[in-house]
Protein backbone atom coordinates (compact mmCIF):
# COMPACT_ATOMS: atom_id res chain seq x y z
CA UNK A 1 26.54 45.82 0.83
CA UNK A 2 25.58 47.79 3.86
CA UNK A 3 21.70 48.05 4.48
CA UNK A 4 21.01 52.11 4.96
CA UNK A 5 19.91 52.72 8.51
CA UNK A 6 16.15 54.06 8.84
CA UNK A 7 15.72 57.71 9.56
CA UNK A 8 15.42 58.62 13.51
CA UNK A 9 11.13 58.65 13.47
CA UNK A 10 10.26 60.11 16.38
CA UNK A 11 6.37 61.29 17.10
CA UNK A 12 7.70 65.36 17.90
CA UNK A 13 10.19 67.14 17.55
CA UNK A 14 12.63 67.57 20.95
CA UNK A 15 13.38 70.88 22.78
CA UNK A 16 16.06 71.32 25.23
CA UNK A 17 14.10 73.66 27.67
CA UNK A 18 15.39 73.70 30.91
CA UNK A 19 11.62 74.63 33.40
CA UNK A 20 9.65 74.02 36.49
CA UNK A 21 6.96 71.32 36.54
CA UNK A 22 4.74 70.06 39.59
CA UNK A 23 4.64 66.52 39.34
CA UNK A 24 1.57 64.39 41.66
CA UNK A 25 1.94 60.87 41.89
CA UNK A 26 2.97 57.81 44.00
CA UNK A 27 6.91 56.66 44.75
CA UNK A 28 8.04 52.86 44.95
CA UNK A 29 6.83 52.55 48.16
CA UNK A 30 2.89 53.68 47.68
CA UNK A 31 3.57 57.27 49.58
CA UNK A 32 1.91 60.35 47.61
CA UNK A 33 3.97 63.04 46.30
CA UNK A 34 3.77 66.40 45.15
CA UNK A 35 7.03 67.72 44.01
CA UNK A 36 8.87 70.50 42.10
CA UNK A 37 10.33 68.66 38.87
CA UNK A 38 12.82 70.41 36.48
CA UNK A 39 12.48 69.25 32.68
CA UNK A 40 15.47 68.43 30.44
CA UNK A 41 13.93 67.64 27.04
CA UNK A 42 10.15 68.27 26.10
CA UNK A 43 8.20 67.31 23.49
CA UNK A 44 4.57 67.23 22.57
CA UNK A 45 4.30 63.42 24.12
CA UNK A 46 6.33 64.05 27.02
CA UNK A 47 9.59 65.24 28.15
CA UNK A 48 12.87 64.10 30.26
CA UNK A 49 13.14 65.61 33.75
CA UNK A 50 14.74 65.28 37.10
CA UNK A 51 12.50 64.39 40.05
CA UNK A 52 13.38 64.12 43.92
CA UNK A 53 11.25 61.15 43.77
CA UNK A 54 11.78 57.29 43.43
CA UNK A 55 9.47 55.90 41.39
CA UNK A 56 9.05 52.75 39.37
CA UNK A 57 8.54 51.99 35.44
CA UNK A 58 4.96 52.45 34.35
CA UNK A 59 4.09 54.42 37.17
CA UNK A 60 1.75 57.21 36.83
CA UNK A 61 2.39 60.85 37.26
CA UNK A 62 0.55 63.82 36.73
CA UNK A 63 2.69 66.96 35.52
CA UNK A 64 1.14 70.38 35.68
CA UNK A 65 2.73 72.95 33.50
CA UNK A 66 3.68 76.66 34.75
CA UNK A 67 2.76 78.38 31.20
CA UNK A 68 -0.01 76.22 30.32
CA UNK A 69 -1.43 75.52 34.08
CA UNK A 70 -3.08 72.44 32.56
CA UNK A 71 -2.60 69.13 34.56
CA UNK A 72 -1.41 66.28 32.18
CA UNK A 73 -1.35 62.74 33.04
CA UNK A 74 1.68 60.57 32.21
CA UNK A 75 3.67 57.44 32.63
CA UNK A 76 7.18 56.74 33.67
CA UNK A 77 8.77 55.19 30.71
CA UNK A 78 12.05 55.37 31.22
CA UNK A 79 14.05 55.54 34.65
CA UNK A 80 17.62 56.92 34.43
CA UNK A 81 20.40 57.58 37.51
CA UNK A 82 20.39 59.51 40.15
CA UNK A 83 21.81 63.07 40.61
CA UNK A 84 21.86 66.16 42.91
CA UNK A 85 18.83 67.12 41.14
CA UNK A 86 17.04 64.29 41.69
CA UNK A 87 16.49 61.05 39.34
CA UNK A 88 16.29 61.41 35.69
CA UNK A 89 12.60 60.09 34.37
CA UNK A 90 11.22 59.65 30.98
CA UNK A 91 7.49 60.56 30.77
CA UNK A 92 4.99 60.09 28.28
CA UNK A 93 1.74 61.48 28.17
CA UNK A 94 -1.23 59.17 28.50
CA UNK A 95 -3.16 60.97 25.92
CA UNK A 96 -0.75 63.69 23.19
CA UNK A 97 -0.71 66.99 24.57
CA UNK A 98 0.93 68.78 21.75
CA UNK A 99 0.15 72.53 23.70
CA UNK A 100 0.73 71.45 26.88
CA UNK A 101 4.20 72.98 27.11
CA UNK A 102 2.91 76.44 25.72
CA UNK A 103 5.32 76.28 22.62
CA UNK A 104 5.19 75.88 19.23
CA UNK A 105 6.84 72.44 18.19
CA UNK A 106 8.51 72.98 14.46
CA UNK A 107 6.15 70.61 11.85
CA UNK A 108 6.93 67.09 11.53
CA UNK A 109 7.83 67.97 7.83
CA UNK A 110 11.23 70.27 8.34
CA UNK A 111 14.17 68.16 8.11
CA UNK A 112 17.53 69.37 9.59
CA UNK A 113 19.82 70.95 7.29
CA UNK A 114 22.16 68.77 4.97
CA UNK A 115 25.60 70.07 5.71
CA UNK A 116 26.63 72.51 3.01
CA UNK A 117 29.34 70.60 0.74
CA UNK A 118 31.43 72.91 -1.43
């Protein structure tokens, strides 16, 4: 008997929203940065984003977003590969910012659609 595989429980719903971010922090090697970041995926802990920066797991950065302009800090949680857009890096906030985006997130509640079965 197969055992049913637990529902995906993530904290916020994800958004593909493709926007500018200044991101403040510190690469691998120490040197301060301020630097344009584009994101990938937001949500109301974080997002995915490319960043012309090299920086190391549990490093600190400090995003400030163009709709909100509200500085939020965050840590590098996941590091991804390189591209011409700069390295992909997962952020989460330090403390939830559920408005710091300046969208609405859809409730926790709403489920996806079952596929309609005829």
């Amino acid at each position: 008997m197969a055992t049913p595989q637990p529902d995906n429980k993530r904290r916020s719903s994800r958004v593909f929203a493709r926007m500018h971010v200044r991101a403040v922090g510190r690469d691998n090697h120490g040197h301060k940065f301020t630097k344009q970041a584009e994101t990938i995926v937001i949500n109301a802990h974080g997002a995915l984003l490319y960043l012309d920066a090299e920086v190391d797991m549990g490093a600190l950065v400090t995003l400030r977003s163009p709709a909100t302009e509200e500085d939020q800090e965050s840590r590098v949680v996941y590091v991804g590969g390189a591209s011409e857009r700069g390295q992909r890096l997962g952020l989460e906030f330090v403390s939830p910012a559920p408005h710091f985006w300046g969208i609405e997130f859809p409730p926790s509640d709403w489920k996806s659609p079952e596929p309609f079965a005829p």
